[in-house]
Protein backbone atom coordinates (compact mmCIF):
# COMPACT_ATOMS: atom_id res chain seq x y z
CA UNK A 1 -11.44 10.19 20.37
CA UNK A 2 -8.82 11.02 17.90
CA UNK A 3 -8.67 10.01 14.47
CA UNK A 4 -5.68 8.02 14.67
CA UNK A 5 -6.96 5.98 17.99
CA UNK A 6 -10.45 5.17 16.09
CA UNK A 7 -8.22 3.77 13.03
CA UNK A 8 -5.35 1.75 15.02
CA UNK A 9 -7.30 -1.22 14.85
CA UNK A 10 -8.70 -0.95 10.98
CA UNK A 11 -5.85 -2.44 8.92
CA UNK A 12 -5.54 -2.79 5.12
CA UNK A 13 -3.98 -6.09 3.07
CA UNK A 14 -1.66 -4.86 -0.06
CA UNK A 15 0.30 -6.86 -2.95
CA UNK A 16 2.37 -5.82 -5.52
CA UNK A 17 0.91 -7.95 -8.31
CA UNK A 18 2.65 -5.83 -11.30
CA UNK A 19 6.20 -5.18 -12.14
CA UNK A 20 8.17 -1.88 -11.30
CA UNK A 21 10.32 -1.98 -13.90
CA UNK A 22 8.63 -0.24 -16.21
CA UNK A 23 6.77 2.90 -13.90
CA UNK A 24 8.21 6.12 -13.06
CA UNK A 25 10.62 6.54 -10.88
CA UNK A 26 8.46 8.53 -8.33
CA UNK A 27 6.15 5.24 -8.34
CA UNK A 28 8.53 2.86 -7.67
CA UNK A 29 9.67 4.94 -4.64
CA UNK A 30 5.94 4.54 -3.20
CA UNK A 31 5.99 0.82 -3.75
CA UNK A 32 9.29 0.77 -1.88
CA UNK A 33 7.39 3.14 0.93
CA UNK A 34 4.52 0.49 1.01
CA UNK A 35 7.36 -2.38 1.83
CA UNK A 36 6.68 -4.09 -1.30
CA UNK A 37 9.74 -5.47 -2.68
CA UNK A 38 9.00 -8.45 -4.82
CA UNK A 39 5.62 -9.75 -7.34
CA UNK A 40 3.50 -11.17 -4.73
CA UNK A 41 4.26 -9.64 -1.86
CA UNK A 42 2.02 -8.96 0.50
CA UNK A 43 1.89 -6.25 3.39
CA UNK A 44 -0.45 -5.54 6.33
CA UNK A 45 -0.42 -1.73 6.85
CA UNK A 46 -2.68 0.59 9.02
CA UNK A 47 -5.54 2.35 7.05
CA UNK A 48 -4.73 5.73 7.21
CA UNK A 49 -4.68 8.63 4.61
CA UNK A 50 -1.27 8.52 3.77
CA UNK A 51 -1.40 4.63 3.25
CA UNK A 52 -4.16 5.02 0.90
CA UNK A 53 -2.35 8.13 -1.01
CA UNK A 54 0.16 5.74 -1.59
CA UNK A 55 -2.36 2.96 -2.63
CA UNK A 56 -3.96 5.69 -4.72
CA UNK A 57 -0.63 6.68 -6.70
CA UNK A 58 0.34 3.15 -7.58
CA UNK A 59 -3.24 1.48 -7.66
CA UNK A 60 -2.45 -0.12 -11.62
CA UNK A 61 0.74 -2.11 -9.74
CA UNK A 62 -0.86 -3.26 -6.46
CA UNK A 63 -4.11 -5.15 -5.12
CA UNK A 64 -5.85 -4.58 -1.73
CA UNK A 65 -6.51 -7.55 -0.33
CA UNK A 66 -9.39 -8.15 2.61
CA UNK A 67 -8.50 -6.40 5.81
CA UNK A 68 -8.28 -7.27 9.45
């Protein structure tokens, strides 16, 4: 079994809970690559590495929420 087949069912819960406004540039590209757009938004994503890099490079702007 490959690794993405044993993690297409394992899904991960993120919202944007801070403001962008004030983050580096480079950050607020990653939020856009999440599909956050708005305070409160919230997005179901797969759990994969490059999710949680993301996650990992904005964690003091988003929350991760319980998963599937």
């Amino acid at each position: 079994m490959s690794k993405n087949a044993a993690n297409a069912g394992k899904t991960i819960r993120v919202r944007l809970y801070k403001s962008i406004n004030s983050c580096q540039q480079r950050h607020r590209v990653s939020v856009r690559a999440l599909g956050l757009r708005k305070l409160n938004d919230v997005r179901e994503l797969v759990d994969s590495p490059s999710v949680r890099g993301l996650i990992n490079q904005v964690s003091y702007l988003v929350r991760i929420e319980q998963g599937a």
